[in-house]
Protein backbone atom coordinates (compact mmCIF):
# COMPACT_ATOMS: atom_id res chain seq x y z
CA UNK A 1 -65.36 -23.36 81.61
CA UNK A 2 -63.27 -26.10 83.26
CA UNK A 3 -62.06 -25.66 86.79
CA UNK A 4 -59.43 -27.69 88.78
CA UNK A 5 -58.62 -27.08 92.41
CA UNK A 6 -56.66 -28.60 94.62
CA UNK A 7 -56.24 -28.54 98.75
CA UNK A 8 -53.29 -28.49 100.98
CA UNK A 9 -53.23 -29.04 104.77
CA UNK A 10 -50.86 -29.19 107.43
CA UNK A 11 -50.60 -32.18 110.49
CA UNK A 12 -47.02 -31.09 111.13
CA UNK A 13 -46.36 -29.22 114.16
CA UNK A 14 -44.10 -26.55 112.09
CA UNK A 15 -45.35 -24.40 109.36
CA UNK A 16 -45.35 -25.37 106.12
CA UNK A 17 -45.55 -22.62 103.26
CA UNK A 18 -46.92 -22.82 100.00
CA UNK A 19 -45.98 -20.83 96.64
CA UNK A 20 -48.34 -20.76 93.64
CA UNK A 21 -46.21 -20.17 90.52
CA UNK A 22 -46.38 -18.19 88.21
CA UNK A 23 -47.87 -15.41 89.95
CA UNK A 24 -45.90 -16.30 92.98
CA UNK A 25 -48.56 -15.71 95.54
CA UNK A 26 -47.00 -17.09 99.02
CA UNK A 27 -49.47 -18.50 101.64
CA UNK A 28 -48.77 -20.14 105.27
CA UNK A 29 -50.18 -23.31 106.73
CA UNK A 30 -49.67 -23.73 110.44
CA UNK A 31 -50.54 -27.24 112.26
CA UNK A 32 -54.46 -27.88 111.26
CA UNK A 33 -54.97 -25.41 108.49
CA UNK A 34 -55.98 -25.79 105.07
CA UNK A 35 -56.03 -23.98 101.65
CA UNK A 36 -57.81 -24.54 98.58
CA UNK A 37 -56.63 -23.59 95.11
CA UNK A 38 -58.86 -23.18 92.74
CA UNK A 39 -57.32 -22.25 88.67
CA UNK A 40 -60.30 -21.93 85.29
CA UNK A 41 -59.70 -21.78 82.10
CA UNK A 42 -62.50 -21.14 79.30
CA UNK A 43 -60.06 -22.01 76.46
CA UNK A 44 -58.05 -25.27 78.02
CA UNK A 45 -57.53 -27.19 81.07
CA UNK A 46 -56.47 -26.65 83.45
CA UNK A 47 -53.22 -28.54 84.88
CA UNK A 48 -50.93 -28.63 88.40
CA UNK A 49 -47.56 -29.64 89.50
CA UNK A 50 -46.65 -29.93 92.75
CA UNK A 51 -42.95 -29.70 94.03
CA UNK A 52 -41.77 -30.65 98.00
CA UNK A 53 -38.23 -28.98 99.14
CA UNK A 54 -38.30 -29.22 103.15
CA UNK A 55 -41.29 -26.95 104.45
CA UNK A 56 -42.33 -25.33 100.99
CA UNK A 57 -44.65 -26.31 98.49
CA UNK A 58 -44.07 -24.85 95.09
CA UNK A 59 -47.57 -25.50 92.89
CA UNK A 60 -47.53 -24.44 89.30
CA UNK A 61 -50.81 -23.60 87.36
CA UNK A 62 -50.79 -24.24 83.83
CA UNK A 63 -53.22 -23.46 80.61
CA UNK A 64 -55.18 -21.62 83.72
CA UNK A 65 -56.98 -18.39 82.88
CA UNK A 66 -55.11 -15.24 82.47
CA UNK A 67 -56.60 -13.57 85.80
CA UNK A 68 -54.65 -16.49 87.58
CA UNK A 69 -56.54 -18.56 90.00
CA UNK A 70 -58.26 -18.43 93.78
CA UNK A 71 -57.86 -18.99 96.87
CA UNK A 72 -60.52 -20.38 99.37
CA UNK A 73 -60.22 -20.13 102.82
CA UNK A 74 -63.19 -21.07 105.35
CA UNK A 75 -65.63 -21.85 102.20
CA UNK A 76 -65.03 -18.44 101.01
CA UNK A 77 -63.24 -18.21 97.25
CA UNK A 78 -61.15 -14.59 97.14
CA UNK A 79 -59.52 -13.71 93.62
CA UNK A 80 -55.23 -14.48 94.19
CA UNK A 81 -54.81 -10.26 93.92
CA UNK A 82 -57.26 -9.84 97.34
CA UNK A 83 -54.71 -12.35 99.19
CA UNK A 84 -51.50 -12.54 97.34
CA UNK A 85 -49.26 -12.82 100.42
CA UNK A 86 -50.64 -14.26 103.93
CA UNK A 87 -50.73 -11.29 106.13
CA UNK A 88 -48.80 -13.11 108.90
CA UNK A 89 -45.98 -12.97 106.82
CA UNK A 90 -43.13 -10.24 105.94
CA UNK A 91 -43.41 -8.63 102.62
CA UNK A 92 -40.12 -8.17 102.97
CA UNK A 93 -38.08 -11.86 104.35
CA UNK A 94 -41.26 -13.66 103.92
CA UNK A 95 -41.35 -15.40 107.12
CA UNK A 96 -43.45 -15.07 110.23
CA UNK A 97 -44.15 -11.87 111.49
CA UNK A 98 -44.73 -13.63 115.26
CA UNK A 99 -41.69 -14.62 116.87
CA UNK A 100 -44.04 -16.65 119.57
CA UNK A 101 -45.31 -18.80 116.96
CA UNK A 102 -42.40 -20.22 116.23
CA UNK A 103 -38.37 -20.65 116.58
CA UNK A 104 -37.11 -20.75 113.07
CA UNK A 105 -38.12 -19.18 109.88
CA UNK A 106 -39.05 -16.05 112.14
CA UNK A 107 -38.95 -12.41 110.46
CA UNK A 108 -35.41 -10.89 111.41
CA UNK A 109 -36.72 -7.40 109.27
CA UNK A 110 -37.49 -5.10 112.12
């Protein structure tokens, strides 16, 4: 099995947000966080791409496993299906749910 992972982190003071194509999963940073992505493959390897517009991220996988990749957050690896979308984000508008946290990108949904 060969396995690639990669880590993002944030120093800005804004959030940054990061999408993992193709399964689109959708994850926040704020200012001092990090995320891990981890993508296996039994029959390739493994490959990334990384693309920068403003705040977002947009990493695509490729020759990864079928069951996608993982995610691991404070030394703990959870399948991409267990934490598709950050929970402080809208389904919906994806953008913060906490209008405190910050002044723009805030959810307008409810």
């Amino acid at each position: 099995m060969t396995t690639l992972s990669i880590r993002f982190s944030n120093s800005n003071d804004g959030p940054i947000y990061l999408q993992v194509d193709p399964w689109a999963g959708f994850y926040l940073l704020k200012k001092g966080e990090e995320i891990e992505i981890v993508a296996e493959s039994e029959t390739a390897s493994p490959s990334f791409s990384v693309q920068e517009f403003g705040t977002t991220r947009i990493l695509e996988i490729w020759d990864s496993a079928e069951n996608g990749y993982y995610v691991v957050l404070n030394g703990q690896r959870i399948h991409w299906t267990k934490y598709y979308l950050d929970s402080r984000l809208c389904p919906v508008c994806l953008r913060l749910l906490n209008s405190e946290e910050a002044s723009e990108n805030v959810c307008r949904c409810g």
